[in-house]
Protein backbone atom coordinates (compact mmCIF):
# COMPACT_ATOMS: atom_id res chain seq x y z
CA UNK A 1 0.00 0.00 0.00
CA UNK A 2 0.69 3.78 -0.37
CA UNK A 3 0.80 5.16 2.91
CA UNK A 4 -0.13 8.57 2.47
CA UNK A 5 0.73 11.55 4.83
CA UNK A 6 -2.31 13.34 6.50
CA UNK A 7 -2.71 15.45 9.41
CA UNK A 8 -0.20 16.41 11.73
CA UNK A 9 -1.86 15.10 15.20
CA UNK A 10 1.45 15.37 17.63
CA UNK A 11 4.58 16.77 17.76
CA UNK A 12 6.91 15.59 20.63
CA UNK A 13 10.38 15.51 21.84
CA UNK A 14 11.49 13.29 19.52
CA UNK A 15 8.96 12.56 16.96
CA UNK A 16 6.20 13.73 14.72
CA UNK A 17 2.80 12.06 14.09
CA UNK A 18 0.95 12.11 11.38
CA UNK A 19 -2.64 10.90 10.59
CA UNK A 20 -3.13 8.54 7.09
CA UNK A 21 -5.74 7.30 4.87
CA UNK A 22 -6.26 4.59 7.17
CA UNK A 23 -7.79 5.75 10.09
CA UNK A 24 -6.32 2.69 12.46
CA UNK A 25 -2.46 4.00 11.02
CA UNK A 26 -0.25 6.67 11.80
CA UNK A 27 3.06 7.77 9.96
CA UNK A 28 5.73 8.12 12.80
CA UNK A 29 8.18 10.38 12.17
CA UNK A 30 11.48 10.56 14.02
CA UNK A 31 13.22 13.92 14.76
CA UNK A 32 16.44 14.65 14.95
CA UNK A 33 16.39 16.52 17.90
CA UNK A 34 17.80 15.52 21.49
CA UNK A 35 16.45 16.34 24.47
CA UNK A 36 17.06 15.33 28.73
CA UNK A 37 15.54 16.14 32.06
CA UNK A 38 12.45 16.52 30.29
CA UNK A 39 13.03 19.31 27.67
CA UNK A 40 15.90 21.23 30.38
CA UNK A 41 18.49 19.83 27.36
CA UNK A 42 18.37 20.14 23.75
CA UNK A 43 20.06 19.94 20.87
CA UNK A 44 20.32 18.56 17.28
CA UNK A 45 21.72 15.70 16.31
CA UNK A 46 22.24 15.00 12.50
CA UNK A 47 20.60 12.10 11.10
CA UNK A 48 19.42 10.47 14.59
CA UNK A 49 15.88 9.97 13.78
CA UNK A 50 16.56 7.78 10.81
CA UNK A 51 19.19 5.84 13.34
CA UNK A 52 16.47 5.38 15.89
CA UNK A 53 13.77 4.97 13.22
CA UNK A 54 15.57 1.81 11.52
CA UNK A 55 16.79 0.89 15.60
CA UNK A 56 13.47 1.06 16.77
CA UNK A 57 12.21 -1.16 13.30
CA UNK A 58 14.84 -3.83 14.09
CA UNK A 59 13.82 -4.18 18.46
CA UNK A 60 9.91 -4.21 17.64
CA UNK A 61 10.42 -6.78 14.76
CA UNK A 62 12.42 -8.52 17.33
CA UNK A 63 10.09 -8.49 19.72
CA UNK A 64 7.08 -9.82 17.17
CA UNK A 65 9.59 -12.86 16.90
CA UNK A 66 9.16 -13.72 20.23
CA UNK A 67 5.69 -13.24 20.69
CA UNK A 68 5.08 -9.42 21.87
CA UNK A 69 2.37 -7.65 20.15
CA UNK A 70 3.52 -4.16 18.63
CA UNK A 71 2.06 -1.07 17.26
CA UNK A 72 5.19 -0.87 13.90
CA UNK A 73 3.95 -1.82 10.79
CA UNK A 74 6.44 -1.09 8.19
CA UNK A 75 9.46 1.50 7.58
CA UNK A 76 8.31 3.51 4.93
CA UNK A 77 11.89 5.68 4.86
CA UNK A 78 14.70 6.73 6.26
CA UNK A 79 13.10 8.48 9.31
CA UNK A 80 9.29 7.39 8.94
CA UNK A 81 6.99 4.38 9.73
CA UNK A 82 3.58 3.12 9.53
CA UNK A 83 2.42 2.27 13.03
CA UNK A 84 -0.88 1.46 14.25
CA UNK A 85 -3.43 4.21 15.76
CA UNK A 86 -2.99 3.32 19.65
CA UNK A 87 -5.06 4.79 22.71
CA UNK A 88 -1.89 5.24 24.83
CA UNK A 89 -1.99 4.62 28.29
CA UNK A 90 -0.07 7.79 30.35
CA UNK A 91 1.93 5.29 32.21
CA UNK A 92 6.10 4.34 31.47
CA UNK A 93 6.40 1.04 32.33
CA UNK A 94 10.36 0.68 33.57
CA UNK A 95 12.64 -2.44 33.87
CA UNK A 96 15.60 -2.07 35.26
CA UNK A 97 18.32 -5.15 35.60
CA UNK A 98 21.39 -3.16 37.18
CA UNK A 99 21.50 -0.11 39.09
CA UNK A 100 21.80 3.59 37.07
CA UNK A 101 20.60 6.64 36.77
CA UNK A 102 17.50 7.63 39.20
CA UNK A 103 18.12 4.36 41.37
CA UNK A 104 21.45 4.89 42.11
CA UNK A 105 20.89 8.50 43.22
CA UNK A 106 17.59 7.31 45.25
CA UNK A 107 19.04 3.99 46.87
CA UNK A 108 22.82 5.55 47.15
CA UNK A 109 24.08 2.21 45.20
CA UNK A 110 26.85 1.93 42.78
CA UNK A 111 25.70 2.58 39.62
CA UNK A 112 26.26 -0.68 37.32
CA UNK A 113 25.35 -3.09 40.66
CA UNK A 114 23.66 -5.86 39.06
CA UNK A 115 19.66 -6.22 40.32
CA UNK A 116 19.30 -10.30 41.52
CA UNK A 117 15.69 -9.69 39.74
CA UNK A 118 14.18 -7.44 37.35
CA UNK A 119 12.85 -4.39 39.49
CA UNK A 120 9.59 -2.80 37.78
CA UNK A 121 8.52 0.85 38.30
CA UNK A 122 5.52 2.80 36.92
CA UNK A 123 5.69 6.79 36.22
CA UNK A 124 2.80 8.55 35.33
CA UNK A 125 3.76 10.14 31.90
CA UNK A 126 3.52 14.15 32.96
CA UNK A 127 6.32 16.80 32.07
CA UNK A 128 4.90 19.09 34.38
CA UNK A 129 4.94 16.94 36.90
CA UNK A 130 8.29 15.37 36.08
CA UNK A 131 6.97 12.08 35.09
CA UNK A 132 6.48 11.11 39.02
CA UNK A 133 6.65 7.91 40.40
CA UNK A 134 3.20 6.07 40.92
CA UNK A 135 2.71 2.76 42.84
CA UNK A 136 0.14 0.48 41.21
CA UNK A 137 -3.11 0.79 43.43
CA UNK A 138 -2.60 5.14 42.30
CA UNK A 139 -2.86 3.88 38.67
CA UNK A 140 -5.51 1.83 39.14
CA UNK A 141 -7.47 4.37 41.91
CA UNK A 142 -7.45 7.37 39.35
CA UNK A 143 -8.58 5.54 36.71
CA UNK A 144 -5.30 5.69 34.52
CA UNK A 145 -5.49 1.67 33.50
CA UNK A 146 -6.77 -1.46 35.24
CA UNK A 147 -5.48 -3.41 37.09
CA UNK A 148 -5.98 -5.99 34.71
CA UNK A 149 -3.96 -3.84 32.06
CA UNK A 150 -1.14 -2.66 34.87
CA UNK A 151 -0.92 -6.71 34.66
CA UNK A 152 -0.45 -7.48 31.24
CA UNK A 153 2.26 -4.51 31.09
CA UNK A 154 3.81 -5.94 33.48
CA UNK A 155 3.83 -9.54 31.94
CA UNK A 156 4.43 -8.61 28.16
CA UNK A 157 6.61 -6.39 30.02
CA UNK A 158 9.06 -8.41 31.52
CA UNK A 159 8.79 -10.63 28.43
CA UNK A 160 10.39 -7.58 26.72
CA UNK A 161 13.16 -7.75 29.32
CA UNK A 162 13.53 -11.26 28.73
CA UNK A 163 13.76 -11.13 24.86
CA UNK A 164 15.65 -8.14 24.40
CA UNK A 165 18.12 -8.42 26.71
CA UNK A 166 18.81 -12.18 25.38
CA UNK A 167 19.14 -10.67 21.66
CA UNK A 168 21.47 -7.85 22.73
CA UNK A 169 23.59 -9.92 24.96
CA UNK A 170 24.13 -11.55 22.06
CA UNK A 171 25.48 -8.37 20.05
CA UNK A 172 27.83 -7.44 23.01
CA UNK A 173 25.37 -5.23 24.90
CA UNK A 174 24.19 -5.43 28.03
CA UNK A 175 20.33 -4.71 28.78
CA UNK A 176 21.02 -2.15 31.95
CA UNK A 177 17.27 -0.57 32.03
CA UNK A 178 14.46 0.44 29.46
CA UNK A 179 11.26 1.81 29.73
CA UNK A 180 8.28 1.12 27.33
CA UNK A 181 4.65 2.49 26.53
CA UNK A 182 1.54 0.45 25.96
CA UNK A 183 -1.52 1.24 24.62
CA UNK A 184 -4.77 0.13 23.24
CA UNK A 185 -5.44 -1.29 19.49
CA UNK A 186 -9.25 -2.72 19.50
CA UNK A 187 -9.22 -5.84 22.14
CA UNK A 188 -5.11 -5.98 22.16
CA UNK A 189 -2.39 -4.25 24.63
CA UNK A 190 0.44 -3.50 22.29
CA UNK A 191 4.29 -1.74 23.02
CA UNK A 192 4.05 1.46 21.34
CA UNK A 193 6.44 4.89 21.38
CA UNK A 194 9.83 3.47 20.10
CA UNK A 195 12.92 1.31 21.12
CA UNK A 196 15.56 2.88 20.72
CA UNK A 197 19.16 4.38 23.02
CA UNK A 198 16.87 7.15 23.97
CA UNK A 199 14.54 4.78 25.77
CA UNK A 200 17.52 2.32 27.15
CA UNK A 201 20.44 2.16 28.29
CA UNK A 202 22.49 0.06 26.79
CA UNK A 203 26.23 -0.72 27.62
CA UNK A 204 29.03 -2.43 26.01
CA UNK A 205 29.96 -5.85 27.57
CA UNK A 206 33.92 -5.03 27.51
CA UNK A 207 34.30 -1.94 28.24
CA UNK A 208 30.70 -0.92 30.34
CA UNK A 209 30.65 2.08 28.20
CA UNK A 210 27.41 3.62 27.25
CA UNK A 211 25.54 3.68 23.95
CA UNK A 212 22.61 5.18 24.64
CA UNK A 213 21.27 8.94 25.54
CA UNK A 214 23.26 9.00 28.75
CA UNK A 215 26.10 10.45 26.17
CA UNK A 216 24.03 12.94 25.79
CA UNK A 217 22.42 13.62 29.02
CA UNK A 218 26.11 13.15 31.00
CA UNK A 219 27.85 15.13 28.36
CA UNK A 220 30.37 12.44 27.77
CA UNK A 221 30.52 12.90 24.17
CA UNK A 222 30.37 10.47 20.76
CA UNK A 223 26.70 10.98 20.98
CA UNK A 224 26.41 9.81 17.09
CA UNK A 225 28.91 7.22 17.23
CA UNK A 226 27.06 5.43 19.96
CA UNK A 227 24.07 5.34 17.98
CA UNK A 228 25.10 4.30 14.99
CA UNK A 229 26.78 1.69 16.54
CA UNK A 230 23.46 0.29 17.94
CA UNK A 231 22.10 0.26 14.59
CA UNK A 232 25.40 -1.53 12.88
CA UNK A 233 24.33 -4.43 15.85
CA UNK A 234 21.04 -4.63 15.53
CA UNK A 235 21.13 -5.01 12.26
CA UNK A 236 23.49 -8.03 11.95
């Protein structure tokens, strides 16, 4: 099919959205624009949204393989796909396998302390609010999903962990965190948003150097060469 380019029905941080002939399908488009702390830091990064676009193309297609029901269709170029028209739910569902980032400054451990189990967090998706933390009887008391749906996120969830992590251990990267969005699609819960180093961090076995946003966000430079070296893995 033809996907044709409609409406423009939300612009983000980091993408575009666009309504098609289709009403159930959106064109995603990927920005090349970087952002951290919600918004505090910006810049531009050339050519990142087609990295993340084709990164984000490989993980879901993945994750079909293994079972997990996505919203991505089909790249349609460089730094656009067809994806299917979800009713997101405003919750971040967040894995984490080793300690970084927000845990390490809230629980004083090392950052890079291996986790003995997956440890799952919910934030309510708010930039005003700073994306806060909410425990799962909130979510289900104001109405933001059921607790039938905070469930299945957290089942398909940790079946994300379990098949990404597995894949990319298997490129030389280690699965540290990731956070995912769900939404609905008719009678199914489906992984929506993207997959991609600005939604995980992801470190090189050897070395434990990061290839993800956290170049970015820490100001530790290479920004581009980390990504496009998630891509040249992925890929293979």
């Amino acid at each position: 099919m033809k996907w044709e380019k409609g409406e423009l029905l939300y612009e983000g941080k980091a993408k575009r959205v666009f309504a098609t002939q289709e009403p159930d399908y959106l064109i995603a488009e990927f920005k090349d624009s970087l952002t951290a702390f919600n918004g505090a830091m910006k810049a531009q990064l050339n050519h990142k949204g087609e990295w993340n676009n084709q990164i984000s193309a490989h993980l879901m297609g993945v994750l079909e393989g293994c079972g997990i029901g996505t919203h991505f269709v089909e790249l349609i170029s460089p730094r656009e796909q067809v994806v299917k028209r979800l009713e997101m739910i405003p919750v971040e569902f967040i894995c984490r396998n080793a300690v970084a980032g927000s845990l390490a400054k809230r629980t004083g451990i090392s950052e890079g302390t291996p986790l003995p189990t997956p440890v799952i967090e919910f934030n309510y998706k708010n930039d005003e609010m700073n994306d806060p933390l909410y425990v799962e009887d909130l979510i289900v008391a104001l109405g933001i999903a059921s607790r039938e749906e905070i469930a299945r996120i957290r089942t398909q969830g940790l079946k994300v962990n379990d098949c990404l992590g597995k894949f990319m251990d298997e490129r030389g990267i280690q699965l540290v965190d990731f956070k995912l969005e769900f939404g609905r699609f008719h009678d199914e819960l489906l992984v929506g948003d993207e997959v991609t180093p600005d939604t995980c961090r992801f470190w090189d076995k050897k070395d434990q150097s990061k290839l993800d946003k956290d170049r970015f966000r820490r100001k530790l430079g290479n920004v581009a060469e980390a990504y496009q070296q998630i891509l040249d893995r992925v890929s293979t």
